[in-house]
Protein backbone atom coordinates (compact mmCIF):
# COMPACT_ATOMS: atom_id res chain seq x y z
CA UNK A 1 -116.23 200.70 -77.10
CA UNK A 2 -113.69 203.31 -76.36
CA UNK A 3 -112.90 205.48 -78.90
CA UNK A 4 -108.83 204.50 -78.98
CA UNK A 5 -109.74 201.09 -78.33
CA UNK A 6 -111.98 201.65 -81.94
CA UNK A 7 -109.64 203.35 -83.43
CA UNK A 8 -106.47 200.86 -82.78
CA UNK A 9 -109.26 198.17 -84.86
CA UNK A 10 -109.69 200.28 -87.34
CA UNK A 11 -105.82 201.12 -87.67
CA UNK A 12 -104.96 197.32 -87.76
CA UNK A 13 -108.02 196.33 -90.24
CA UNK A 14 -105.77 196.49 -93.09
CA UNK A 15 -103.23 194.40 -91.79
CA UNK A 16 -104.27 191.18 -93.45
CA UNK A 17 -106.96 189.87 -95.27
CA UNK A 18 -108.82 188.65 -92.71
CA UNK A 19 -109.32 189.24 -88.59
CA UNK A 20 -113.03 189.07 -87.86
CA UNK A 21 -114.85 186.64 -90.04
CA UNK A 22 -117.61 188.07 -90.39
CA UNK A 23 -118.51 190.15 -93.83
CA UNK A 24 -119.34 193.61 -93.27
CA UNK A 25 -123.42 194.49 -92.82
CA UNK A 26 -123.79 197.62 -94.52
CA UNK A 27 -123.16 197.84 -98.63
CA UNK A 28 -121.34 200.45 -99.88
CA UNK A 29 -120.52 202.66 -102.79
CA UNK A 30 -116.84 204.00 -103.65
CA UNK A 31 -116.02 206.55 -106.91
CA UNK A 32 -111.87 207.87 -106.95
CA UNK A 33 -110.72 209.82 -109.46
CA UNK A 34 -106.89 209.96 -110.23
CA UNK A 35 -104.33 212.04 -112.48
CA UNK A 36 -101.31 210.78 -112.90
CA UNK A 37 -98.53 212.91 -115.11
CA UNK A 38 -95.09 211.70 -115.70
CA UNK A 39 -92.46 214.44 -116.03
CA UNK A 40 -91.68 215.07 -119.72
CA UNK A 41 -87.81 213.24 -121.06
CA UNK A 42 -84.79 215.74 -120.93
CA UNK A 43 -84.25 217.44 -124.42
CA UNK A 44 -80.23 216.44 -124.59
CA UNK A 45 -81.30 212.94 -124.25
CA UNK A 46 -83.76 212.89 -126.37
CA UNK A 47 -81.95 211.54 -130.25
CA UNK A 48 -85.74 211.88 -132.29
CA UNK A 49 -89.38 212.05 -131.30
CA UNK A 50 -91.38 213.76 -128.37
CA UNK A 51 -90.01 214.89 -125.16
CA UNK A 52 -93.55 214.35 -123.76
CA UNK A 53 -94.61 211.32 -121.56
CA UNK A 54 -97.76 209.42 -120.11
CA UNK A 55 -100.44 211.72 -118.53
CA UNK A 56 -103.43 209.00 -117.88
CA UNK A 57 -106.49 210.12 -116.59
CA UNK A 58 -108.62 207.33 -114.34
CA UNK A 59 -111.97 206.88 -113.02
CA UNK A 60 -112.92 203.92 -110.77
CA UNK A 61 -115.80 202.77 -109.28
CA UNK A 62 -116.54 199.78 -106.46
CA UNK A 63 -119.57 198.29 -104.67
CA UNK A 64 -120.03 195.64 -102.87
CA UNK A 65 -122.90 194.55 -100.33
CA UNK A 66 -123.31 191.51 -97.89
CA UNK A 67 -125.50 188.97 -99.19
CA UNK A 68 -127.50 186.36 -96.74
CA UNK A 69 -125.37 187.18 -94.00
CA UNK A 70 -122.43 185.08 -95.23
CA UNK A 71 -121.64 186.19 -98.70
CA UNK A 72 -119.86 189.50 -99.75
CA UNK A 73 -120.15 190.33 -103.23
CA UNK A 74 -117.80 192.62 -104.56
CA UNK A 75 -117.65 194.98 -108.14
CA UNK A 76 -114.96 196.89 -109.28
CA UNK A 77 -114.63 199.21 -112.60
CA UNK A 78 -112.69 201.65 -114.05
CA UNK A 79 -111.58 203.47 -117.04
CA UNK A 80 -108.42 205.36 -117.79
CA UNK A 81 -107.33 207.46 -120.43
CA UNK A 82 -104.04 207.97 -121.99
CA UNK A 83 -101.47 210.31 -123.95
CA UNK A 84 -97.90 211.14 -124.45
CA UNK A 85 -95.41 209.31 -125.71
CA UNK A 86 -93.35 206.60 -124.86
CA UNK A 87 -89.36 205.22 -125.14
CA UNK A 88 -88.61 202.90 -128.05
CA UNK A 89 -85.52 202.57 -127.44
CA UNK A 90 -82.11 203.82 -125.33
CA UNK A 91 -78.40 203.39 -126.57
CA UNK A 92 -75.01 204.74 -125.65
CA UNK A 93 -73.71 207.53 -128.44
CA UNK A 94 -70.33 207.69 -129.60
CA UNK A 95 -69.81 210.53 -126.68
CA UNK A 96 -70.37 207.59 -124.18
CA UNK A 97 -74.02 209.44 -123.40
CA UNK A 98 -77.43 207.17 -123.31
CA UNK A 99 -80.02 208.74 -125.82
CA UNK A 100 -83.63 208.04 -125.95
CA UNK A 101 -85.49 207.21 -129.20
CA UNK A 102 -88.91 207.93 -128.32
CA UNK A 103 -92.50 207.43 -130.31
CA UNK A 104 -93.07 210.41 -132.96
CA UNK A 105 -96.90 211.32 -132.62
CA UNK A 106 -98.46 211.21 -129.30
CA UNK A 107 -100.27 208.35 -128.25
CA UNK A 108 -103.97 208.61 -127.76
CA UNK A 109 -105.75 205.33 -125.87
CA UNK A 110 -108.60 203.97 -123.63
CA UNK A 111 -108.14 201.15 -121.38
CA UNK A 112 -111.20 200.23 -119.35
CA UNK A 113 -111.64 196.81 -116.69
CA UNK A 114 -113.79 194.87 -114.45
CA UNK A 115 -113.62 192.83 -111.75
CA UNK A 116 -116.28 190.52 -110.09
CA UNK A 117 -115.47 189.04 -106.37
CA UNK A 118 -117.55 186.38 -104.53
CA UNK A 119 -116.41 185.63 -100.82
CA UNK A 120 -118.13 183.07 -98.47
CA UNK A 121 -117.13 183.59 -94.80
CA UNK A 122 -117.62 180.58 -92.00
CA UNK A 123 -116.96 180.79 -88.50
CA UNK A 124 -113.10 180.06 -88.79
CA UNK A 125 -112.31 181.13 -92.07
CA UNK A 126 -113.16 182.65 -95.66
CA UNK A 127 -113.60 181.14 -99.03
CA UNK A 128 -113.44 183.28 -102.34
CA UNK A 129 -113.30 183.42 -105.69
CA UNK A 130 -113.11 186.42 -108.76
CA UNK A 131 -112.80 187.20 -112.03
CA UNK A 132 -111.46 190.30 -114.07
CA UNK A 133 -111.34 191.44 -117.27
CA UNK A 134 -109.88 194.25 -119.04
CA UNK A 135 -109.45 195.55 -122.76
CA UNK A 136 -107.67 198.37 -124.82
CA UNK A 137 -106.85 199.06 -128.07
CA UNK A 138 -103.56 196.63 -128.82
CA UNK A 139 -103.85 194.11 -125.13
CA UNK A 140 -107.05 192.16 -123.68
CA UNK A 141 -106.50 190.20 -120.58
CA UNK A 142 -108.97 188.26 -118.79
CA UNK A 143 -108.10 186.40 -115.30
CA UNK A 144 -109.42 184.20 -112.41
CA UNK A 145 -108.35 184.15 -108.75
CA UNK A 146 -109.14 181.53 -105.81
CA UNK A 147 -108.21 183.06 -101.74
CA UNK A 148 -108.62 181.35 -98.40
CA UNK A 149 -108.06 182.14 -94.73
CA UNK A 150 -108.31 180.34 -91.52
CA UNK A 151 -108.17 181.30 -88.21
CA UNK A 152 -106.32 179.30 -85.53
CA UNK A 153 -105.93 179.82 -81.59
CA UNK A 154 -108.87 181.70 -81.04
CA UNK A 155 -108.43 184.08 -83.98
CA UNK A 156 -104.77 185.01 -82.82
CA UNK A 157 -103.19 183.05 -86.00
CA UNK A 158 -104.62 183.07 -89.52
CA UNK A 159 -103.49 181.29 -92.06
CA UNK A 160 -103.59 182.71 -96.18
CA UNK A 161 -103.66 180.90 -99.16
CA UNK A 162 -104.39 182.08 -103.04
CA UNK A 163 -103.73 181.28 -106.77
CA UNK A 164 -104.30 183.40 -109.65
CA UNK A 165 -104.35 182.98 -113.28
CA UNK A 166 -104.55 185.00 -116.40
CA UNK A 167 -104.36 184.91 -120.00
CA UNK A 168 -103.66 187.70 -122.27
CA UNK A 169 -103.39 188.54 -125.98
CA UNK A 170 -101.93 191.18 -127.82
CA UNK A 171 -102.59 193.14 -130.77
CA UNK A 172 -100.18 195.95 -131.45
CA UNK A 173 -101.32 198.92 -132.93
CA UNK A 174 -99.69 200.03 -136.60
CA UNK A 175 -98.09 196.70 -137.36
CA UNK A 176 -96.76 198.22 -140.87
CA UNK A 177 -94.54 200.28 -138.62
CA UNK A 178 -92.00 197.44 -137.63
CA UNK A 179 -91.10 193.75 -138.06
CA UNK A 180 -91.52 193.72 -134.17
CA UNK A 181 -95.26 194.61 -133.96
CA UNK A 182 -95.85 192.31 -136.68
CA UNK A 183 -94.54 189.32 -135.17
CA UNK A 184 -96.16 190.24 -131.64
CA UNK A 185 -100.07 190.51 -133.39
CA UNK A 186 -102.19 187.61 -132.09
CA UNK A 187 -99.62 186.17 -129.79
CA UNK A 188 -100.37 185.62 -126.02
CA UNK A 189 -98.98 185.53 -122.54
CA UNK A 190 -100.09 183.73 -119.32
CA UNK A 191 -99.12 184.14 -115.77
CA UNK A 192 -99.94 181.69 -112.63
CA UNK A 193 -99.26 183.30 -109.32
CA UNK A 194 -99.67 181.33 -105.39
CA UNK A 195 -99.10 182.69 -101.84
CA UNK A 196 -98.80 181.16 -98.34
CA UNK A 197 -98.85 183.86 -95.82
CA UNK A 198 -99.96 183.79 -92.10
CA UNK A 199 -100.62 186.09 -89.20
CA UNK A 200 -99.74 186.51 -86.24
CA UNK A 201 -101.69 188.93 -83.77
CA UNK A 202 -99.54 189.80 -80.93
CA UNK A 203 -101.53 192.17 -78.72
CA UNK A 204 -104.51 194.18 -78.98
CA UNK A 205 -102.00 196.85 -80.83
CA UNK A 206 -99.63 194.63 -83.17
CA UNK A 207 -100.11 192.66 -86.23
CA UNK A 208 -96.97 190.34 -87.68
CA UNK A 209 -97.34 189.02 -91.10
CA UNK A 210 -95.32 187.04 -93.50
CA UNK A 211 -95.84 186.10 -96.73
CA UNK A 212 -94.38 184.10 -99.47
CA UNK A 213 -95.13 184.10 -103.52
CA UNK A 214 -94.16 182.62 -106.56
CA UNK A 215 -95.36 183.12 -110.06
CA UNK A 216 -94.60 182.22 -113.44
CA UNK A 217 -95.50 183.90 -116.71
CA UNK A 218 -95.05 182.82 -120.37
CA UNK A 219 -95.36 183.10 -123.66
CA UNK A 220 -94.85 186.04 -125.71
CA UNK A 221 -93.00 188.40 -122.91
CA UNK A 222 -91.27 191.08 -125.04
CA UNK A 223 -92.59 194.84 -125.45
CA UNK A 224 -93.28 194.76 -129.31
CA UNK A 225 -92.97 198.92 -129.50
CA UNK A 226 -89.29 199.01 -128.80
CA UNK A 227 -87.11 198.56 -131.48
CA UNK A 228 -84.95 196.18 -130.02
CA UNK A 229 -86.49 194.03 -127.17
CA UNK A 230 -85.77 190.13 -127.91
CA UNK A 231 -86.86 188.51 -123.68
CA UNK A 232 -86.91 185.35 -122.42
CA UNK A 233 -90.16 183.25 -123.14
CA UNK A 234 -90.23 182.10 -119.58
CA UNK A 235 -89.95 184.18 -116.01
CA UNK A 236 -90.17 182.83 -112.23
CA UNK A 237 -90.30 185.25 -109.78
CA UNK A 238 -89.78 184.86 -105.87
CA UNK A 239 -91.60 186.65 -103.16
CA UNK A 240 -91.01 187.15 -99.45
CA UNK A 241 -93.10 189.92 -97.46
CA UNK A 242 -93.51 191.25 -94.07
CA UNK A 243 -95.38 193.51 -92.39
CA UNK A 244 -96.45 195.13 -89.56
CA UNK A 245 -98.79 197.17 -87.86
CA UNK A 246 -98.55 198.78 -84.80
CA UNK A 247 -101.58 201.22 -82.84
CA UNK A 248 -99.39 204.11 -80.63
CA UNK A 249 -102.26 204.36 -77.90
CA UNK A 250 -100.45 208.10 -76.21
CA UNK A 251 -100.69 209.24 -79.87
CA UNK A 252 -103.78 208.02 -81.30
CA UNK A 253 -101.72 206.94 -84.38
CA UNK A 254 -100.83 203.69 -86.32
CA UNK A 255 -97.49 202.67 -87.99
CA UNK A 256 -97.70 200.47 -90.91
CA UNK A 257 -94.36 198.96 -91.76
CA UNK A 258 -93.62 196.67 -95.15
CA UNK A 259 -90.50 194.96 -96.29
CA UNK A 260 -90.55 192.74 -99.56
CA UNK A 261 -87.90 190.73 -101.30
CA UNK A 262 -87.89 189.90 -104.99
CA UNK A 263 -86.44 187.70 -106.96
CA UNK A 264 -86.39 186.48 -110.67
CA UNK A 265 -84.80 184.07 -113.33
CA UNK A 266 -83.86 187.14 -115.39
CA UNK A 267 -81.57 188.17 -112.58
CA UNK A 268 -83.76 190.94 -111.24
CA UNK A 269 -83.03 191.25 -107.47
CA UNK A 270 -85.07 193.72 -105.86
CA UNK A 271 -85.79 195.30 -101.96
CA UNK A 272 -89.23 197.48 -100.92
CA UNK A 273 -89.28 199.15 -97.62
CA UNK A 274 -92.69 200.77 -96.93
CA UNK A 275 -93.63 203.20 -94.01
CA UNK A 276 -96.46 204.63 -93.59
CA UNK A 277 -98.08 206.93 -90.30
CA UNK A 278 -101.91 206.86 -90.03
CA UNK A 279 -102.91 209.98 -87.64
CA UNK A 280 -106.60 210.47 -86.32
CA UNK A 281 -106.59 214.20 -85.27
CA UNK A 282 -109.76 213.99 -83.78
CA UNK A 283 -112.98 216.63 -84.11
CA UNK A 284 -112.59 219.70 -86.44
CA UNK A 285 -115.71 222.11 -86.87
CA UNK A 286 -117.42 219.15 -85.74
CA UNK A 287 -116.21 216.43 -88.25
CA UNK A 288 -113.66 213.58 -87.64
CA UNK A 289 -110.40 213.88 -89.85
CA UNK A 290 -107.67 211.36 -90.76
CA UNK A 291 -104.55 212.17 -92.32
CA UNK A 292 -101.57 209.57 -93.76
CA UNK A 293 -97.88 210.25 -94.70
CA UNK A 294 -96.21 207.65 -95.98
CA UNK A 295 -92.87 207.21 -98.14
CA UNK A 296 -91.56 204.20 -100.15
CA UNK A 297 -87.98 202.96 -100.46
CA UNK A 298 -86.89 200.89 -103.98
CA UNK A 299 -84.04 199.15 -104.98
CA UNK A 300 -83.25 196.72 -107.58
CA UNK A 301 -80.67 194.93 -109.71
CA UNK A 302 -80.34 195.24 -113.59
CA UNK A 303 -81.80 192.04 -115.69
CA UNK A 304 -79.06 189.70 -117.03
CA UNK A 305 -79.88 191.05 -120.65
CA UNK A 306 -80.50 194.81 -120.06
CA UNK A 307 -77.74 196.69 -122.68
CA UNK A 308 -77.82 200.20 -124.42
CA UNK A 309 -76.27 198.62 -127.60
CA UNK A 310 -77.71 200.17 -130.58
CA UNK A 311 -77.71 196.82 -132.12
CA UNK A 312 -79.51 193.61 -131.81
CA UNK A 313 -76.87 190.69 -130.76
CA UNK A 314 -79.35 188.01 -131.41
CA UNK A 315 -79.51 186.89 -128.08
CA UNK A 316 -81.79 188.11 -125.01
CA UNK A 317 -81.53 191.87 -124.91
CA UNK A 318 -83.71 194.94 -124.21
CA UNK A 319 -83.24 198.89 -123.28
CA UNK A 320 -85.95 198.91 -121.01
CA UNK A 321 -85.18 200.93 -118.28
CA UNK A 322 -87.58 199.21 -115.88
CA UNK A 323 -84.59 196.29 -116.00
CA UNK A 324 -81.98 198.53 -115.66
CA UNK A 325 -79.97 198.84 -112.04
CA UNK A 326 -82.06 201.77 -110.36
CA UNK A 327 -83.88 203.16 -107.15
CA UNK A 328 -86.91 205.12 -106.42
CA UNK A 329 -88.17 207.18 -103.50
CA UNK A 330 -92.09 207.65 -103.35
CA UNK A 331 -93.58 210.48 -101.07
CA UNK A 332 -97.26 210.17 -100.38
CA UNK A 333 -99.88 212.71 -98.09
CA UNK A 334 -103.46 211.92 -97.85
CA UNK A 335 -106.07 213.24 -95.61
CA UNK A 336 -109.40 211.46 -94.96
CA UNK A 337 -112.66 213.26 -93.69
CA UNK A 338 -115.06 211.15 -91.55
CA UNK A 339 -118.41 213.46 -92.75
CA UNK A 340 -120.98 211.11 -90.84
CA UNK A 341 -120.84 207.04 -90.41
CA UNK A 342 -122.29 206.96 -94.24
CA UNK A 343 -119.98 209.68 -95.71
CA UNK A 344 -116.34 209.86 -96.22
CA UNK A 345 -113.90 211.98 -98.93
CA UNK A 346 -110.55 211.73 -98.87
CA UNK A 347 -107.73 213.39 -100.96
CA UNK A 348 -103.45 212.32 -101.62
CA UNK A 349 -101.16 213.07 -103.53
CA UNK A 350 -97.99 211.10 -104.44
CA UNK A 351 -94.08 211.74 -105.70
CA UNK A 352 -91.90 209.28 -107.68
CA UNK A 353 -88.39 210.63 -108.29
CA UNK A 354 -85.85 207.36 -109.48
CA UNK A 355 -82.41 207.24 -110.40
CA UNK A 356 -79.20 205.06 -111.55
CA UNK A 357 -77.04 206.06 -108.48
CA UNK A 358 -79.66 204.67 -106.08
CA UNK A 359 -79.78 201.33 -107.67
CA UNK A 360 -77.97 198.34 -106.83
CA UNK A 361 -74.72 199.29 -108.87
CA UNK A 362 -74.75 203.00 -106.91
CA UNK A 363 -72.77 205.66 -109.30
CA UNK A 364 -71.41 202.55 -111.42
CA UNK A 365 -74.60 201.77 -112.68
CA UNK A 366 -75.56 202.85 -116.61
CA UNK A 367 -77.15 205.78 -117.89
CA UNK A 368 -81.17 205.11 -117.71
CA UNK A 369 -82.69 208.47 -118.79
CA UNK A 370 -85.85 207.00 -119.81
CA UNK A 371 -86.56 206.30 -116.05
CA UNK A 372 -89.87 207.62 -114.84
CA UNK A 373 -90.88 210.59 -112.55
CA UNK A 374 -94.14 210.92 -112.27
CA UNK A 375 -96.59 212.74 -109.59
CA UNK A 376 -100.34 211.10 -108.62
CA UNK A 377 -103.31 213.19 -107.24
CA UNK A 378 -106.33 211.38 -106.35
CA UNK A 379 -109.91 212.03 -104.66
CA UNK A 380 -112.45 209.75 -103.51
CA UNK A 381 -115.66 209.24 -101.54
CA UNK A 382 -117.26 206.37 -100.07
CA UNK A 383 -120.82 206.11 -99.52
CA UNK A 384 -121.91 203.25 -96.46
CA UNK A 385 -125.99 202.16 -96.56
């Protein structure tokens, strides 16, 4: 095979779940290391507590291996560590400001998961099935998912199917420190998600795909360490995605391209645009290299109940500024080296900067100063026998 012809199949690989049905022959090993650090809250909006946020630490290791020539077995684990402190609450002074109420002492937890994935391919599609589970100090949540494909037209079309469902429970830390933690221990949450997709090779060098979800979670939905959050016991949420890949021959290159749609019952209305340049540069002292640059786009609509009063109204209501009106930019470099067939390391780094004015409300839009900015460096390396 010629080496752009090779490298245009690798480059559109990722495009959906499924193009050649045939599971992979070799097993392999991956370990990835992250740090992620969010940048501390500003000190004039802070009214009490630490200025410090997250910094979580995370280790995560995957194998999986082909079993019987049919089966793929797949094993996922990892286990992150946590500090900093966190926003309890934001509501507009008498100055017309938004001030931050965050946690006193710094927050010190483990969260560790696992994941367990069984896939049976056939000669026009793929059958699979997994299970996860995770645990932490105040939240366990344990979940099962069923995914399908089938190819159509010679492998051109293939069609993508999958449902989901998990169950959680939580059990707030330091319940004597508010009515709200207290009310939250022992209750639970569920959420059932589905997708249709299907895709659509066009050439030897483009992949189309479109996909639609739903989902629905219940139960117990409100973030017991705030001190007002009072949410809806029910949320639907609307998907639409598309994507798609395209291999630049003259360059050696591949373009990845996503666009998603959201849409929820508590108003949220949200837009993703994702690009994304793959670039093989070829030999360098006598190793192939790969390198990625990629930036993501965010937009989205404040919830019907998001408010910065500094009192409960007994209805739906919460400071959150996840449901406040906001955008986000996200800059991303990695670089991938290709040490032999059996060996590769690869190394990114990321950049989240979001703010009111690029939300859906522009410079209308609330005060949010809990928002997060955060920066992600990660390192990996993948081991093929």
């Amino acid at each position: 095979m010629k080496s752009s012809a090779k490298s245009a199949l690798l480059a559109l690989a990722a495009a959906a779940p499924s193009y050649g049905l045939a599971p992979p022959q070799e097993a392999q090993l991956q370990y990835r290391v992250s740090q992620y650090q969010e940048n501390d809250m500003p000190a004039n909006r802070v009214a009490s507590g630490s200025t410090q946020r997250y910094q979580i630490s995370v280790q995560q290791l995957q194998w999986q291996t082909p079993i019987a020539g049919q089966w793929l077995l797949n094993m996922q684990g990892s286990y992150e560590s946590l500090s900093g402190a966190s926003p309890q609450q934001t509501f507009e002074n008498s100055s017309g400001q938004s001030e931050v109420i965050m946690s006193g002492a710094s927050i010190n937890e483990q969260r560790s998961d696992a994941q367990l994935q069984l896939s049976r391919y056939f000669s026009h599609g793929t059958l699979g099935g997994g299970l996860y589970y995770s645990t932490e100090n105040d939240y366990q949540a344990q979940a099962w998912n069923l995914a399908g494909s089938l190819e159509l037209w010679s492998g051109m079309t293939t069609l993508n199917a999958g449902l989901s469902q998990s169950d959680d429970r939580l059990n707030p830390s330091d319940t004597r420190l508010s009515v709200n933690r207290q009310l939250a221990d022992d209750q639970t949450r569920s959420r059932q998600e589905a997708y249709l997709g299907i895709s659509q090779i066009l050439n030897k060098y483009e992949v189309l795909q479109l996909t639609l979800g739903y989902s629905q979670s219940s139960g117990y939905l409100s973030d017991p360490y705030r001190n007002i959050d009072l949410r809806p016991d029910n949320r639907d949420s609307q998907t639409l995605t598309l994507m798609y890949r395209f291999f630049m021959k003259p360059w050696n290159g591949a373009a990845h391209w996503n666009y998603r749609l959201y849409h929820d019952s508590w108003g949220v209305d949200s837009h993703t645009l994702e690009l994304r340049w793959y670039q093989n540069l070829g030999r360098f002292i006598g190793r192939n290299w790969r390198a990625n640059i990629g930036s993501r786009f965010y937009r989205q609509q404040a919830a019907d109940f998001y408010s910065l009063a500094s009192s409960a109204s007994g209805n739906a209501q919460s400071s959150d500024a996840r449901l406040s009106a906001y955008g986000a930019i996200t800059l991303e470099l990695g670089i991938d080296l290709l040490w032999s067939h059996a060996l590769e390391f690869s190394l990114s780094g990321q950049s989240y900067r979001s703010r009111e004015s690029w939300g859906a409300q522009g410079s209308k839009a609330a005060e949010a100063p809990a928002l997060v900015n955060y920066q992600l460096v990660s390192a990996g390396v993948l081991y093929r026998y």
